[in-house]
C-alpha atoms as a PDB file:
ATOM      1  CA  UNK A   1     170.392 -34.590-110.234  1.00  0.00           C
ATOM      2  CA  UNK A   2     167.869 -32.547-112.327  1.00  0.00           C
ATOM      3  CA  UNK A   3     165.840 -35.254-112.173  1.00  0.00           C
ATOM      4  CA  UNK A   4     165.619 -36.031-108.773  1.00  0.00           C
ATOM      5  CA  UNK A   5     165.695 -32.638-107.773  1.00  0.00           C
ATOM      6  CA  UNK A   6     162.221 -32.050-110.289  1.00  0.00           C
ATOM      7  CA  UNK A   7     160.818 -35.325-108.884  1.00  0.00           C
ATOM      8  CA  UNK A   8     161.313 -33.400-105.442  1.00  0.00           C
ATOM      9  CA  UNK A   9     159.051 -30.403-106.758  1.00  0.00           C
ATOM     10  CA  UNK A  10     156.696 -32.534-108.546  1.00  0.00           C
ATOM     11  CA  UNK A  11     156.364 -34.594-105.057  1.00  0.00           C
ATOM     12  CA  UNK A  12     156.276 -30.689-102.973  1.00  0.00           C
ATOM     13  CA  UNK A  13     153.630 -29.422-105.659  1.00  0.00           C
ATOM     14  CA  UNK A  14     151.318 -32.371-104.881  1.00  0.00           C
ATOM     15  CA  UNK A  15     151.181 -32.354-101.480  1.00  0.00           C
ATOM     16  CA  UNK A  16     150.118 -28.687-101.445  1.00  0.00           C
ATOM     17  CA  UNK A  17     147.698 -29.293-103.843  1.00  0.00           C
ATOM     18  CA  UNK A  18     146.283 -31.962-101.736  1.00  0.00           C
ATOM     19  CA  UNK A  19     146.691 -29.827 -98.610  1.00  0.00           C
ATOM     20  CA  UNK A  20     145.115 -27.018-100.559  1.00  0.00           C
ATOM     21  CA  UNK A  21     141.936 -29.425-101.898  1.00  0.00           C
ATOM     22  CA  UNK A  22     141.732 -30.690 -98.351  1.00  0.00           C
ATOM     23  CA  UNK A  23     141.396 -26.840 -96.943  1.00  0.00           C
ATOM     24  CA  UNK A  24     138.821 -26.164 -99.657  1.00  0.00           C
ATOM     25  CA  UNK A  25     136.818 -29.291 -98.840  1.00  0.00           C
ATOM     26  CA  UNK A  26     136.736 -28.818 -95.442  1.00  0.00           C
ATOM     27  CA  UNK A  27     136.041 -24.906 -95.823  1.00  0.00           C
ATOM     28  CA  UNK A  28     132.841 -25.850 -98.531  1.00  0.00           C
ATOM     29  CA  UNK A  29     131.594 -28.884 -95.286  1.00  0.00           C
ATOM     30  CA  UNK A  30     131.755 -25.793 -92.811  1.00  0.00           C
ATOM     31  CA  UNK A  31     129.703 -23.778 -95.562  1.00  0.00           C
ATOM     32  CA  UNK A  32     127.426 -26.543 -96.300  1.00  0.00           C
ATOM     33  CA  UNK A  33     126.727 -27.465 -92.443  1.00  0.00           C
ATOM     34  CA  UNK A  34     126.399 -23.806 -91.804  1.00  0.00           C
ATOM     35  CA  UNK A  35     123.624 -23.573 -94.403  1.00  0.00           C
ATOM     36  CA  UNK A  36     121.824 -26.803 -93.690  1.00  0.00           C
ATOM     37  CA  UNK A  37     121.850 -25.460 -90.053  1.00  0.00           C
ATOM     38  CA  UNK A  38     120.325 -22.170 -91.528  1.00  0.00           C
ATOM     39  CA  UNK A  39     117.886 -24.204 -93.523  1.00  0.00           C
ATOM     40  CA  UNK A  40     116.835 -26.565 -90.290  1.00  0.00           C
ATOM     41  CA  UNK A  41     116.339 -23.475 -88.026  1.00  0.00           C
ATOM     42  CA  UNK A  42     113.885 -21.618 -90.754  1.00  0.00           C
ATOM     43  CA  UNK A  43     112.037 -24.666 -91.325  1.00  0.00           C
ATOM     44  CA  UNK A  44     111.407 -25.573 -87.702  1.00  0.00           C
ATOM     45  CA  UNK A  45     110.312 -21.414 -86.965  1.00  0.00           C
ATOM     46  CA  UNK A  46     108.197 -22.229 -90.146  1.00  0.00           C
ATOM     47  CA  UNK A  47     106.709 -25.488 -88.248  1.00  0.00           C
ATOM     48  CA  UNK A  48     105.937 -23.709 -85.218  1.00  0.00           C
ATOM     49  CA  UNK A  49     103.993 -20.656 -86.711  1.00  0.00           C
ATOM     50  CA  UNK A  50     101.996 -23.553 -88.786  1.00  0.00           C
ATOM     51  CA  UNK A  51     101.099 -25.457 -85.801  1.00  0.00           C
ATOM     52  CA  UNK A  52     100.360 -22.052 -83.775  1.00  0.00           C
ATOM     53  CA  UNK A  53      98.088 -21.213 -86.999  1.00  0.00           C
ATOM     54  CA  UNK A  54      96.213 -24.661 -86.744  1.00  0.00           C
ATOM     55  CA  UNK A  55      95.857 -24.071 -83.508  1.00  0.00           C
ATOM     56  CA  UNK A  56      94.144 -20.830 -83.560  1.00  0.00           C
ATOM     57  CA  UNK A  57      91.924 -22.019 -86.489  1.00  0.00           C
ATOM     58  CA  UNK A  58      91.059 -25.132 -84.162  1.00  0.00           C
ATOM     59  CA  UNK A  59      90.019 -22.508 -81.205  1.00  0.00           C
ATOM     60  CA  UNK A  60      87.937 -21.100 -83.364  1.00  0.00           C
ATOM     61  CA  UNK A  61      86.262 -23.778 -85.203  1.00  0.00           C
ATOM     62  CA  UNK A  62      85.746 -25.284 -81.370  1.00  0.00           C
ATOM     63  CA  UNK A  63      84.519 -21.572 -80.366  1.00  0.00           C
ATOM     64  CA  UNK A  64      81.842 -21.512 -83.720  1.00  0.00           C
ATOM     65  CA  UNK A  65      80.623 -24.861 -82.883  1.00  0.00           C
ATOM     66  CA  UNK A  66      80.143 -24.294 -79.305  1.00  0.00           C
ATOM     67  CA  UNK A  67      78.347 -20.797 -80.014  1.00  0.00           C
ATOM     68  CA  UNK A  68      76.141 -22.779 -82.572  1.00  0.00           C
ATOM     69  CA  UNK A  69      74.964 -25.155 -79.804  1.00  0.00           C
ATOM     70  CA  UNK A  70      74.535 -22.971 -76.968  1.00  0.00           C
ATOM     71  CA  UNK A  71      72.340 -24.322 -74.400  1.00  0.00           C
ATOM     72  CA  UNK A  72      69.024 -22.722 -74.597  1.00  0.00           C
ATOM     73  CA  UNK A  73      68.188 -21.485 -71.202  1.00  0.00           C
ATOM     74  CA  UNK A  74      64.220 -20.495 -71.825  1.00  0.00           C
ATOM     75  CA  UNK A  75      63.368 -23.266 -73.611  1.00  0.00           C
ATOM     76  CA  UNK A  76      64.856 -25.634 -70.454  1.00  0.00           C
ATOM     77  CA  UNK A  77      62.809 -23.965 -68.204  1.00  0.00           C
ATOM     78  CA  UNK A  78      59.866 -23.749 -70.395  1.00  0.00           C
ATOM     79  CA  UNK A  79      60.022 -27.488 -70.705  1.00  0.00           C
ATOM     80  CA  UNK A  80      58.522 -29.604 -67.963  1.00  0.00           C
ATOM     81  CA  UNK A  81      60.326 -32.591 -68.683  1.00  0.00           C
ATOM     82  CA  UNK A  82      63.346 -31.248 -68.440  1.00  0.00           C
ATOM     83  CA  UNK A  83      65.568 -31.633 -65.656  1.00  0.00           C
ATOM     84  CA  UNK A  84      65.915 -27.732 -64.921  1.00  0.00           C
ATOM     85  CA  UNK A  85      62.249 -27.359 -64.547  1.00  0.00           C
ATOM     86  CA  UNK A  86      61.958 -29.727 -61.387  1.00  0.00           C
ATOM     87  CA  UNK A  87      65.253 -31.440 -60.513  1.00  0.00           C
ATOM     88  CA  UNK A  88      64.606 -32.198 -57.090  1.00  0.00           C
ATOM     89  CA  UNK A  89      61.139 -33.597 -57.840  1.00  0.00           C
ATOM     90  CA  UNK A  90      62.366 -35.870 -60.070  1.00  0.00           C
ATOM     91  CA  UNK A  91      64.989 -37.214 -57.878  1.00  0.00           C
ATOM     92  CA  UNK A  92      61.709 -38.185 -55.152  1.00  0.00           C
ATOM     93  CA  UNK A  93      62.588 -34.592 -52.802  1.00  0.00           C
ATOM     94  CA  UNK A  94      59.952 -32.426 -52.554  1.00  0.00           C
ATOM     95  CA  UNK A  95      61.222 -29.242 -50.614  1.00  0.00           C
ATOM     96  CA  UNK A  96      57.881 -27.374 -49.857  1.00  0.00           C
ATOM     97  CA  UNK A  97      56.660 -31.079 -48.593  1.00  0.00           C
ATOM     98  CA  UNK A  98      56.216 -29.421 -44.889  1.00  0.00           C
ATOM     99  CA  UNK A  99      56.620 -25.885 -45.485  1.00  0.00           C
ATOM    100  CA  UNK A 100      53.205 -24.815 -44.824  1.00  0.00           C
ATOM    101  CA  UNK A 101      54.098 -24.710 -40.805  1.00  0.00           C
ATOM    102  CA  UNK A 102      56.932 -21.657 -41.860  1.00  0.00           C
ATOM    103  CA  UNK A 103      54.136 -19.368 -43.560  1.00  0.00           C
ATOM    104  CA  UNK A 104      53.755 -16.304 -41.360  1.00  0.00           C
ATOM    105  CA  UNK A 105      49.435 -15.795 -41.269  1.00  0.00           C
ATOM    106  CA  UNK A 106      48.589 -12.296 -41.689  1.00  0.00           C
ATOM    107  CA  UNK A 107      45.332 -10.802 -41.895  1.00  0.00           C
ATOM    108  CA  UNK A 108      46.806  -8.016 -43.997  1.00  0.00           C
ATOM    109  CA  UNK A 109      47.897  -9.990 -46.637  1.00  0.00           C
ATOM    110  CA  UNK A 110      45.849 -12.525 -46.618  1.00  0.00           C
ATOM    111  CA  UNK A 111      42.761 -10.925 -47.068  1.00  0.00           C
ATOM    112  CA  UNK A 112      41.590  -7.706 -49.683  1.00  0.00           C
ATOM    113  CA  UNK A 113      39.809  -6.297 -46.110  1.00  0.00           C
ATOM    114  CA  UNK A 114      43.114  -6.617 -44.223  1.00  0.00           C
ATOM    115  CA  UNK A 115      44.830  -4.740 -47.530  1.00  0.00           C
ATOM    116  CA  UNK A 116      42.127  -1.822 -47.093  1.00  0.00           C
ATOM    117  CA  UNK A 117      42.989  -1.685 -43.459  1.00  0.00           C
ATOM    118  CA  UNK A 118      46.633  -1.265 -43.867  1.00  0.00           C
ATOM    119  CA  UNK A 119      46.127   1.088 -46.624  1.00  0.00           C
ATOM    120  CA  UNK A 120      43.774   3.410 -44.668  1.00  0.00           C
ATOM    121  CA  UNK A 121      46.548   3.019 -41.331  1.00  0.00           C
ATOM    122  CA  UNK A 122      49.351   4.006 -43.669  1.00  0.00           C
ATOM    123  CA  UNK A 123      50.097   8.336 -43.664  1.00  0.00           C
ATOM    124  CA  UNK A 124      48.236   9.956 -47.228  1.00  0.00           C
ATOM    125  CA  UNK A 125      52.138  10.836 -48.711  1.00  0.00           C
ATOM    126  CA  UNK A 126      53.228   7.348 -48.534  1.00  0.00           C
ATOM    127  CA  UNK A 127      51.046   6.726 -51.687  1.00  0.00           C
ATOM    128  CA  UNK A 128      52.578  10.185 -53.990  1.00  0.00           C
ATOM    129  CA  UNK A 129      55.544   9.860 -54.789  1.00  0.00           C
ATOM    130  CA  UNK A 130      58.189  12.409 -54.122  1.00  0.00           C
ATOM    131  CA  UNK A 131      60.367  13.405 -57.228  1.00  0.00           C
ATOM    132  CA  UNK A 132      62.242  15.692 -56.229  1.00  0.00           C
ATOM    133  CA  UNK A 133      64.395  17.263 -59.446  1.00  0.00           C
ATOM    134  CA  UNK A 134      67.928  18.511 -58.818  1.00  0.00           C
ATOM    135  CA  UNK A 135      68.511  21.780 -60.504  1.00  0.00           C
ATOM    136  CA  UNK A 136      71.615  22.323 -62.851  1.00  0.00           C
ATOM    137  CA  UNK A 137      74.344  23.661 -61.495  1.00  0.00           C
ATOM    138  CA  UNK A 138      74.226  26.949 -63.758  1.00  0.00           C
ATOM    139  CA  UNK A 139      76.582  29.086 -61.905  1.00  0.00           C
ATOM    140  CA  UNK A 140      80.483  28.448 -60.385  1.00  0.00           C
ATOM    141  CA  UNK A 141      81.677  28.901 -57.382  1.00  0.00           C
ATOM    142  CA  UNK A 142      82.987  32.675 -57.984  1.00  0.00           C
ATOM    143  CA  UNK A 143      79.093  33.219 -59.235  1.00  0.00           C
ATOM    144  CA  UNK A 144      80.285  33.599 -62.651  1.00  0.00           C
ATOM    145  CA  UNK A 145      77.688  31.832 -65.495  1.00  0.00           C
ATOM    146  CA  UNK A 146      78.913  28.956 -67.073  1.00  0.00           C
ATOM    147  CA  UNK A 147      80.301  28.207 -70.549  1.00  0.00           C
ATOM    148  CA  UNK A 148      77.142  25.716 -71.976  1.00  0.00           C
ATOM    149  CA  UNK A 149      74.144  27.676 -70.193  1.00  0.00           C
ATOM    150  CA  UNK A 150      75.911  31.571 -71.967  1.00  0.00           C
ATOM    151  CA  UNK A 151      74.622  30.492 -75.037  1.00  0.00           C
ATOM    152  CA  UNK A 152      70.810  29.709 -73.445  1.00  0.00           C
ATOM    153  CA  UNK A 153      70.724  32.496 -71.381  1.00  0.00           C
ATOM    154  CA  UNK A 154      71.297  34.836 -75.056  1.00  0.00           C
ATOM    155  CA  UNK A 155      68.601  32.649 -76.563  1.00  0.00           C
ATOM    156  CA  UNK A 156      66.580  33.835 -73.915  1.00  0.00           C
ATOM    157  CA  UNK A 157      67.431  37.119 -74.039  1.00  0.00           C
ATOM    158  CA  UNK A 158      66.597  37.633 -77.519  1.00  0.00           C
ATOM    159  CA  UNK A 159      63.585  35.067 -76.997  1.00  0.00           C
ATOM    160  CA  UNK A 160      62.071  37.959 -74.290  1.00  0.00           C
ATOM    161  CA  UNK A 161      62.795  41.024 -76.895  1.00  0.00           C
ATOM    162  CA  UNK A 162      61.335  39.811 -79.727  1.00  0.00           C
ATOM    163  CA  UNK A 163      58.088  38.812 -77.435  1.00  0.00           C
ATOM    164  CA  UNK A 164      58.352  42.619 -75.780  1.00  0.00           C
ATOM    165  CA  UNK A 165      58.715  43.918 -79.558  1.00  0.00           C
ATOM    166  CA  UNK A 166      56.062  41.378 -80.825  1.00  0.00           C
ATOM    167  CA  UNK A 167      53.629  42.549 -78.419  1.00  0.00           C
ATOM    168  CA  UNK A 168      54.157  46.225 -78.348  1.00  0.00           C
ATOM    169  CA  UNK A 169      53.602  46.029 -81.990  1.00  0.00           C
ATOM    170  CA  UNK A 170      50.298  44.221 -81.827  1.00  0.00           C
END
């Protein structure tokens, strides 16, 4: 019966020790999943600030090499063979073909005697110019002096006495 009965406890003993190694296996898969999850999400934030890196350095590699080859503007419209220069004429239009029938004709501009005759019809102050200065505001509205012309005005002050002393003296 002793027997039996401790083949009973061997058989009790090594079912909870499989029970108990199949709660710790499946408690270190949830800790390994958990981490390999962990891992994944890290390395795929990782990835996307790499790629958003390469892509700024791209933008401005691309921004360099387009600022290094900038069209030059002057020397296109310095050039007559280029295509800024005379684009229409090139493609066989000529705008200003018939455009001699639109010029208004005036003897005043057309002529330096017409330009002496409108200059002589024009009124004297036409030809002065009027510059007309506006004066500091030195003063506010209640009349009192303000802060930034105080300091002037006791320049001046002491700029007057010491001419008054300077010339009594002499």
């Amino acid at each position: 019966m002793q027997e039996v009965r401790l083949n009973v406890i061997v058989q009790l003993l090594r079912r909870r020790e499989q029970r108990k190694q199949g709660v710790i296996s499946r408690r270190l898969d949830q800790k390994w999943s958990e981490s390999c999850a962990q891992n994944e999400t890290k390395c795929r934030a990782i990835r996307h600030r790499y790629i958003g890196e390469l892509r700024k350095l791209l933008k401005l590699r691309l921004a360099a090499k387009e600022y290094k080859f900038k069209r030059d503007m002057i020397m296109d419209y310095a050039k007559p063979s280029s295509q800024v220069f005379a684009p229409l004429t090139r493609l066989g239009v000529f705008p200003d073909r018939s455009s001699e029938r639109y010029v208004v004709k005036n003897i005043y501009s057309s002529r330096y005697e017409g330009l002496l005759t409108l200059e002589t019809s024009l009124p004297r102050f036409a030809f002065q110019p009027r510059i007309r200065l506006q004066l500091p505001k030195l003063h506010t509205k209640d009349g009192f002096l303000k802060r930034e012309y105080r300091h002037q005005k006791e320049l001046a002050e002491l700029h007057d006495v010491c001419l008054f002393t300077c010339i009594k003296i002499v």
